[in-house]
PDB file of N, CA and C in Angstrom:
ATOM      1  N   UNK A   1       2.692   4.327   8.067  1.00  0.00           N
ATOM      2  CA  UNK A   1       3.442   4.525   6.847  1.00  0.00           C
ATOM      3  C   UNK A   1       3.288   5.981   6.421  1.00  0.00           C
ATOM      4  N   UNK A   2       4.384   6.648   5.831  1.00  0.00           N
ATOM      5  CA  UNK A   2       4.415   7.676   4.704  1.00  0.00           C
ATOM      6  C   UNK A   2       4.415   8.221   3.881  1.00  0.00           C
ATOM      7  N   UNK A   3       3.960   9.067   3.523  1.00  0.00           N
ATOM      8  CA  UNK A   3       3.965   9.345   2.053  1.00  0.00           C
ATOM      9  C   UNK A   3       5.945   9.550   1.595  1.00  0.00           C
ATOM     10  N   UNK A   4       6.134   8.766  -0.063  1.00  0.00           N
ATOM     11  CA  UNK A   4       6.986   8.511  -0.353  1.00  0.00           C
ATOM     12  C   UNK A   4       7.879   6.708   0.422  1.00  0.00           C
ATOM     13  N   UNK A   5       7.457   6.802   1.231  1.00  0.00           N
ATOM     14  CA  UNK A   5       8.146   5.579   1.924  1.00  0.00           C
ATOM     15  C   UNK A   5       7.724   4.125   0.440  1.00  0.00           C
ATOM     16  N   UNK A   6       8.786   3.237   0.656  1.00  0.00           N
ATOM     17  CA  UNK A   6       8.749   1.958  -0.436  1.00  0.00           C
ATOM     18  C   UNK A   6       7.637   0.749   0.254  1.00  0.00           C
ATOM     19  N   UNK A   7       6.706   0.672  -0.347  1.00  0.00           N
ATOM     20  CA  UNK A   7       6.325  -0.754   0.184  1.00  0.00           C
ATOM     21  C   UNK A   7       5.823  -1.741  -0.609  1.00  0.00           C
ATOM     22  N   UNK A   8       5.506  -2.875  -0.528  1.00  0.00           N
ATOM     23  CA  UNK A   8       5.246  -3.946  -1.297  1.00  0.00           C
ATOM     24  C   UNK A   8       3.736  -4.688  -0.693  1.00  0.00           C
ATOM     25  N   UNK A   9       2.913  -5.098  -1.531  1.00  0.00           N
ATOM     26  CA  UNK A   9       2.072  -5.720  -1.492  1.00  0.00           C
ATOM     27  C   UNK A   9       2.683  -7.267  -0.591  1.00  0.00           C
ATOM     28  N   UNK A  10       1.386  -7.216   0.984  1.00  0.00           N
ATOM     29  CA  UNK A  10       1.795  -8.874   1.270  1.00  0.00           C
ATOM     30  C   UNK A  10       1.250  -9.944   0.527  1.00  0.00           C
ATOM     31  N   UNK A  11       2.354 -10.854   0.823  1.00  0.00           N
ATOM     32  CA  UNK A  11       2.249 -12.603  -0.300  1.00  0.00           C
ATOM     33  C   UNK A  11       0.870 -12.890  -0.004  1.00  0.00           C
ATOM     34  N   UNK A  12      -0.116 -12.581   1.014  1.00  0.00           N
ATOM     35  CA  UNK A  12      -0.674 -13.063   1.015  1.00  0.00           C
ATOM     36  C   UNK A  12      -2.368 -12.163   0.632  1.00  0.00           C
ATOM     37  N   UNK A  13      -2.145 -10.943   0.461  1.00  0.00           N
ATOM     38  CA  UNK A  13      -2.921  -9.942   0.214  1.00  0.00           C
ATOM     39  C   UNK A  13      -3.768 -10.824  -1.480  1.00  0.00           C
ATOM     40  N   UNK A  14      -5.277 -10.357  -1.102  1.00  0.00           N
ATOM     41  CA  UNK A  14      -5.730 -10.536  -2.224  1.00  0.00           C
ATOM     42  C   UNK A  14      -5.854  -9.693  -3.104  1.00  0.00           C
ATOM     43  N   UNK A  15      -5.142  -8.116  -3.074  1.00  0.00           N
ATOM     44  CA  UNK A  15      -5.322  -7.375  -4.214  1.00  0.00           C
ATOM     45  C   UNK A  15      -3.982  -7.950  -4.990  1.00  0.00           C
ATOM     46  N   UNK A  16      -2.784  -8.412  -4.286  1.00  0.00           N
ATOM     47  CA  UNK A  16      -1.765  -8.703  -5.273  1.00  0.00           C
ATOM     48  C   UNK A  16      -2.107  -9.705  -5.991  1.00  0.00           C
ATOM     49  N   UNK A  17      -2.953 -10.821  -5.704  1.00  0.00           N
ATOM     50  CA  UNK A  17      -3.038 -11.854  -6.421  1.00  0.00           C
ATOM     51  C   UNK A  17      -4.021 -10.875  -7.717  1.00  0.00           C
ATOM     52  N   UNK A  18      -4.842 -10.459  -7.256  1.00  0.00           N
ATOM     53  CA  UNK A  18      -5.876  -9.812  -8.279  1.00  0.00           C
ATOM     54  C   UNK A  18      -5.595  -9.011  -9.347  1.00  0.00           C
ATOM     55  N   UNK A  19      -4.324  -7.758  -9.108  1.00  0.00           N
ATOM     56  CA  UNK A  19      -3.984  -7.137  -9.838  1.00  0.00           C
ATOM     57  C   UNK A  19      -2.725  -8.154 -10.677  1.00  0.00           C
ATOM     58  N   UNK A  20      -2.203  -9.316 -10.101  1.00  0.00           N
ATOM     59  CA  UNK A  20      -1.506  -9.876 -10.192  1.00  0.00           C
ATOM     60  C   UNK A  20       0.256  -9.788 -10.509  1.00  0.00           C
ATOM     61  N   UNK A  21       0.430  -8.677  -9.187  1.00  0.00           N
ATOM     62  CA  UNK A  21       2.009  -8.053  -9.270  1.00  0.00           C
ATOM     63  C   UNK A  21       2.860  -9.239  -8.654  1.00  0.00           C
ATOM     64  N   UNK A  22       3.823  -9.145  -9.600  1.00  0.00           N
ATOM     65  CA  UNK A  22       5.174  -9.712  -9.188  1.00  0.00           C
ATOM     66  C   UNK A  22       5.482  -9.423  -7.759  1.00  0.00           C
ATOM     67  N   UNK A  23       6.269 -10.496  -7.013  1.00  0.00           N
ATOM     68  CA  UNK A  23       6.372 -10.370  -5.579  1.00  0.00           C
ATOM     69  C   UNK A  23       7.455  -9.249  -5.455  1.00  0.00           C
ATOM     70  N   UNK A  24       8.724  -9.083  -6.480  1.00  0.00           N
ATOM     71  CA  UNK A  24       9.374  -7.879  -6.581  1.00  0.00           C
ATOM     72  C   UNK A  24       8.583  -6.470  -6.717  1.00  0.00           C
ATOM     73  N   UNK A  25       7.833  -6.646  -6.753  1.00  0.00           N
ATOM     74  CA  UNK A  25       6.915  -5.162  -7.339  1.00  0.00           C
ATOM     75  C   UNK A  25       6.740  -4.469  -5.966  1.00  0.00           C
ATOM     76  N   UNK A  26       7.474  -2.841  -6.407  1.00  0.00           N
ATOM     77  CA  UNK A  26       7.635  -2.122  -5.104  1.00  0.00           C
ATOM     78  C   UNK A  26       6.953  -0.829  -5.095  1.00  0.00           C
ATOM     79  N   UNK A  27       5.857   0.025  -4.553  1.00  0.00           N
ATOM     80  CA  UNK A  27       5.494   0.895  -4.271  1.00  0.00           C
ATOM     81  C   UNK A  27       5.874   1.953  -3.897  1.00  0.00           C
ATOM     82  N   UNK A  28       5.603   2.834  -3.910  1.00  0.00           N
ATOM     83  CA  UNK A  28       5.601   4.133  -3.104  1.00  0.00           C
ATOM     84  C   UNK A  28       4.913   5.192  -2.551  1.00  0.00           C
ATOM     85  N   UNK A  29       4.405   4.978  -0.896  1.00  0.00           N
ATOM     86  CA  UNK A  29       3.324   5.425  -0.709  1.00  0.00           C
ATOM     87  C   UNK A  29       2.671   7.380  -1.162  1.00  0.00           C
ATOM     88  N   UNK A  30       1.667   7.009  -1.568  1.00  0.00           N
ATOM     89  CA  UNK A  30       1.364   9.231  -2.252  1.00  0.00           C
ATOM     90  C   UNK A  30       0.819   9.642  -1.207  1.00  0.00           C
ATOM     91  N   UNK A  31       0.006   8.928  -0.328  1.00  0.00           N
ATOM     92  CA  UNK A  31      -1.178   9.539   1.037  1.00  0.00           C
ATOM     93  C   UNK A  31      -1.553   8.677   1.927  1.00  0.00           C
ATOM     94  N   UNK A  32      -0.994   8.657   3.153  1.00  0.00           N
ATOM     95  CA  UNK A  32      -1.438   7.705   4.220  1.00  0.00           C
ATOM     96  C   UNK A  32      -2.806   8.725   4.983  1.00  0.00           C
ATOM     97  N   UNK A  33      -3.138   8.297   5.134  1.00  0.00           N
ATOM     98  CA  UNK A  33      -5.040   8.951   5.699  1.00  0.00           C
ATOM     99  C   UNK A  33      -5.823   7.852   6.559  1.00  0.00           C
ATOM    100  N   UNK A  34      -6.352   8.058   7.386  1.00  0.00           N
ATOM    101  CA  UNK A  34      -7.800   7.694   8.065  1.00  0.00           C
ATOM    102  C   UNK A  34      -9.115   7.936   7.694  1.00  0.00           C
ATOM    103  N   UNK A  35      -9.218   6.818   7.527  1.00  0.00           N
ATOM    104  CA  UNK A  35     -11.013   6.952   7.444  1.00  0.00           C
ATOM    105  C   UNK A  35     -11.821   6.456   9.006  1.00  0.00           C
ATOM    106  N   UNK A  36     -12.658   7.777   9.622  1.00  0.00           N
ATOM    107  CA  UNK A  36     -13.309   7.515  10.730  1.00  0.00           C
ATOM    108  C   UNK A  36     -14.497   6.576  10.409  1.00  0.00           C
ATOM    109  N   UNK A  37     -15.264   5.417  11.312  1.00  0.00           N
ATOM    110  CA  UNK A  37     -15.907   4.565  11.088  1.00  0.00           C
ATOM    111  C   UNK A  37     -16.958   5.215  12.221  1.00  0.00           C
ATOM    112  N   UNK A  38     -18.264   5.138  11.563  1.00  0.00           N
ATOM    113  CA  UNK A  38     -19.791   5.135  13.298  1.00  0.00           C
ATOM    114  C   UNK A  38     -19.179   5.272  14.152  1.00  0.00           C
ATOM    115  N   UNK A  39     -18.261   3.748  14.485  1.00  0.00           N
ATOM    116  CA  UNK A  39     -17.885   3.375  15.451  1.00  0.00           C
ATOM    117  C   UNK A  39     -16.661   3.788  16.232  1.00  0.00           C
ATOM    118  N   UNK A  40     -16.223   4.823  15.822  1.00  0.00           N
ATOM    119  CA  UNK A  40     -15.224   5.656  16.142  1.00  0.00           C
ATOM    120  C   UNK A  40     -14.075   4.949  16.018  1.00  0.00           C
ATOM    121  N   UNK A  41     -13.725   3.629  15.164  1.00  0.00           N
ATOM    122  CA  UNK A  41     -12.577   3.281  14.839  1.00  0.00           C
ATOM    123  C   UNK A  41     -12.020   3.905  13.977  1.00  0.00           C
ATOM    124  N   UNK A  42     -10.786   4.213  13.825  1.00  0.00           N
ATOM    125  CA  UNK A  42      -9.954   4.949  12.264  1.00  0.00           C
ATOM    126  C   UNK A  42      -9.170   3.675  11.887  1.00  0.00           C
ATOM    127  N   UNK A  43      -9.655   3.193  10.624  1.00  0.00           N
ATOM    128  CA  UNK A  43      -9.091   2.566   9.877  1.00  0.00           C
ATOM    129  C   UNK A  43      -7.825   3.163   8.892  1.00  0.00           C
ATOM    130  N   UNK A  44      -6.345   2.894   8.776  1.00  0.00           N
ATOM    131  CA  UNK A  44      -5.526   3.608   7.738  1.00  0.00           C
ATOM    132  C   UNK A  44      -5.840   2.971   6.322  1.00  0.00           C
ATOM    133  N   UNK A  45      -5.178   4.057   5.908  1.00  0.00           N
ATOM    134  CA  UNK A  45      -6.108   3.800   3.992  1.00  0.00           C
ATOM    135  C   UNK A  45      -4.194   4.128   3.469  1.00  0.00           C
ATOM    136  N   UNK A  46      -4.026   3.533   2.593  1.00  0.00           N
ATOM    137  CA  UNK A  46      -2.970   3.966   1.619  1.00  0.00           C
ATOM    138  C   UNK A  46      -3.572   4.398   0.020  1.00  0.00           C
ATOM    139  N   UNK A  47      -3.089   5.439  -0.484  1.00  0.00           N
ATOM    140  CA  UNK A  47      -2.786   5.534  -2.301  1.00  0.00           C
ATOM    141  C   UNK A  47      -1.088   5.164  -2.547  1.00  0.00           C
ATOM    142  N   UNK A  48      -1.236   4.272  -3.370  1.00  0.00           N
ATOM    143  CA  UNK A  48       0.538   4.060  -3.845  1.00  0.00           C
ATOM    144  C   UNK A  48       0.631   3.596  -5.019  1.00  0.00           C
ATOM    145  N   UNK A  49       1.879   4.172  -5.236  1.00  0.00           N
ATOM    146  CA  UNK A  49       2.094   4.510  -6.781  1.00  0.00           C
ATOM    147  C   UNK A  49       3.198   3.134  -7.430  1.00  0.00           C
ATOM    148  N   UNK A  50       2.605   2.283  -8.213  1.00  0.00           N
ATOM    149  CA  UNK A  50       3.459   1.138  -8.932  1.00  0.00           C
ATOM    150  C   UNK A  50       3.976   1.834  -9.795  1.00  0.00           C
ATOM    151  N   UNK A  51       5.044   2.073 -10.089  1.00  0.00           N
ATOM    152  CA  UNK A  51       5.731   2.529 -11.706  1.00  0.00           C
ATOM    153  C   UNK A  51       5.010   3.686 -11.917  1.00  0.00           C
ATOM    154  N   UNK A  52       4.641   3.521 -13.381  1.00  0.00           N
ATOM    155  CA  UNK A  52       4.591   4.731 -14.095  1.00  0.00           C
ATOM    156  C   UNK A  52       2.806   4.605 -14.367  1.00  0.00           C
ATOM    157  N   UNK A  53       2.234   3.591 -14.175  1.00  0.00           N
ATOM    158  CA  UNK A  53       0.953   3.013 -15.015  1.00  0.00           C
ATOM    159  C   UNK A  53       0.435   2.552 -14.094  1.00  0.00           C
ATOM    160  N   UNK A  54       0.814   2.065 -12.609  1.00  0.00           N
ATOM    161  CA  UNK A  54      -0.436   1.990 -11.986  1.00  0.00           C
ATOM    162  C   UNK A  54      -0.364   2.608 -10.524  1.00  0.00           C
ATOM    163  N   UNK A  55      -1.444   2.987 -10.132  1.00  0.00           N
ATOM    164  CA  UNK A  55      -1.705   3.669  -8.968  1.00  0.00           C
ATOM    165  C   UNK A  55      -2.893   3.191  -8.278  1.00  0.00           C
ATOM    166  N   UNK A  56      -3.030   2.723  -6.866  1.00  0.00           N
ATOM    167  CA  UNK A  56      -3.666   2.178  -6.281  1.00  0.00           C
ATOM    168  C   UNK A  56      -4.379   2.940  -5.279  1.00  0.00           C
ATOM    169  N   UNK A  57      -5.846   3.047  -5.138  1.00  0.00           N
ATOM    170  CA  UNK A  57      -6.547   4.330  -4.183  1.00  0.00           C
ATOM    171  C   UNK A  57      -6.963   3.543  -2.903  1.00  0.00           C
ATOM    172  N   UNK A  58      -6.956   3.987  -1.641  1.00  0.00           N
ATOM    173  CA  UNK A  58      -7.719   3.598  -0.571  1.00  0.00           C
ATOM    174  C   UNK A  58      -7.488   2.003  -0.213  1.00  0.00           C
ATOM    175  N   UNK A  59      -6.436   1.551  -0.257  1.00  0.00           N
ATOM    176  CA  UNK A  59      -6.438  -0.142   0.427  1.00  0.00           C
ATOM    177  C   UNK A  59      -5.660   0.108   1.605  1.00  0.00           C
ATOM    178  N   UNK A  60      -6.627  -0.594   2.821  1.00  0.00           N
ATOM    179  CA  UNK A  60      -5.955  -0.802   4.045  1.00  0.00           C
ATOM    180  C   UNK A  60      -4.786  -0.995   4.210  1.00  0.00           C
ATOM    181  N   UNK A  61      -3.958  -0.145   5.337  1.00  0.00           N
ATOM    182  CA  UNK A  61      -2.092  -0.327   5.152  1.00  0.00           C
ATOM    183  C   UNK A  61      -1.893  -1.679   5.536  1.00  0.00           C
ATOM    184  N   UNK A  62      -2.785  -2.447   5.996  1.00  0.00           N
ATOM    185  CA  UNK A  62      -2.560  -3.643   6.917  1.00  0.00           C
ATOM    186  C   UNK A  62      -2.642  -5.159   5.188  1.00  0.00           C
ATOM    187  N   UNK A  63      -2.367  -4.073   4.337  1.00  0.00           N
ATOM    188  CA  UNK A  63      -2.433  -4.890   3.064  1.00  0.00           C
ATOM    189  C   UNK A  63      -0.382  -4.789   2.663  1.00  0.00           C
ATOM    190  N   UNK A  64       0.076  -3.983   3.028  1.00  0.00           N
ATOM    191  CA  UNK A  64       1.102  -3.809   2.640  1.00  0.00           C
ATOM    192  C   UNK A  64       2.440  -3.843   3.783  1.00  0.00           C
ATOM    193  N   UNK A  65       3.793  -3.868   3.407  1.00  0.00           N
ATOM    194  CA  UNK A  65       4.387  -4.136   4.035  1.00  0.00           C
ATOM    195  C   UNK A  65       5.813  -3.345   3.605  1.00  0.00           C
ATOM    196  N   UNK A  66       6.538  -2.360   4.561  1.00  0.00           N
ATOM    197  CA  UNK A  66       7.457  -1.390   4.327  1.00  0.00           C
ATOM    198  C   UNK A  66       9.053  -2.083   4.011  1.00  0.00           C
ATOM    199  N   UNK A  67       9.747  -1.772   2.781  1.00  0.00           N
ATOM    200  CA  UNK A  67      10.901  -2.061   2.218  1.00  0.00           C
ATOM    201  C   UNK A  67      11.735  -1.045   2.979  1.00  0.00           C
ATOM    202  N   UNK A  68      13.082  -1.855   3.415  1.00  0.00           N
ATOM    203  CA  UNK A  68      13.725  -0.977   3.876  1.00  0.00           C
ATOM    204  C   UNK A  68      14.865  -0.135   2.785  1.00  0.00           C
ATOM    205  N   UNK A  69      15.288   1.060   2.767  1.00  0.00           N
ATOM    206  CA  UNK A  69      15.639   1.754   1.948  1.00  0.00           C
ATOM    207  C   UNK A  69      17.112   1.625   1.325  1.00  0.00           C
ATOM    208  N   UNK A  70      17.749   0.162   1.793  1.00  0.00           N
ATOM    209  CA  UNK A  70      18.849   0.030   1.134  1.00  0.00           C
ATOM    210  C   UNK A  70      18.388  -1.896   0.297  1.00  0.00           C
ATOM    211  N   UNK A  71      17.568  -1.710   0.487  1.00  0.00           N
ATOM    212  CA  UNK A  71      17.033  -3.140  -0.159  1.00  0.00           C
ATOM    213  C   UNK A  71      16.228  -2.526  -1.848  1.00  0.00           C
ATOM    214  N   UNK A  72      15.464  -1.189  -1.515  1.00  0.00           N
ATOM    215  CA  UNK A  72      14.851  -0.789  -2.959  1.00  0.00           C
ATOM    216  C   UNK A  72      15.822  -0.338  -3.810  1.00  0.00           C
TER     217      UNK A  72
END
């Protein structure tokens, strides 16, 4: 994923239940990044921006899922 690209929290992700966003609720990614692990795995990290009021730091991209750009 990219920075600026639309994405949405998956149905089944537990930060959406937690923060508790509407399944319409659409993102927009600010910084796709790696974090290196010991183990020389790179895990991807997203920051993405809900609206105007919330912004989300460091959740695995494998939490989210890309809107295509005539659907947002």
């Amino acid at each position: 994923m990219r920075a600026g690209q639309k994405v949405r929290l998956k149905a089944a992700s537990p930060l959406k239940q937690q923060l508790n966003l509407p399944s319409e609720a659409l993102g927009a990614v600010l910084c796709s990044y790696g974090l290196l692990r010991a183990t020389g795995v790179t895990r991807r990290r997203l920051d993405v921006r809900f609206g105007s009021g919330l912004v989300i730091w460091g959740v695995p991209d494998d939490q989210f899922e890309t809107v295509e750009d005539d659907a947002a």
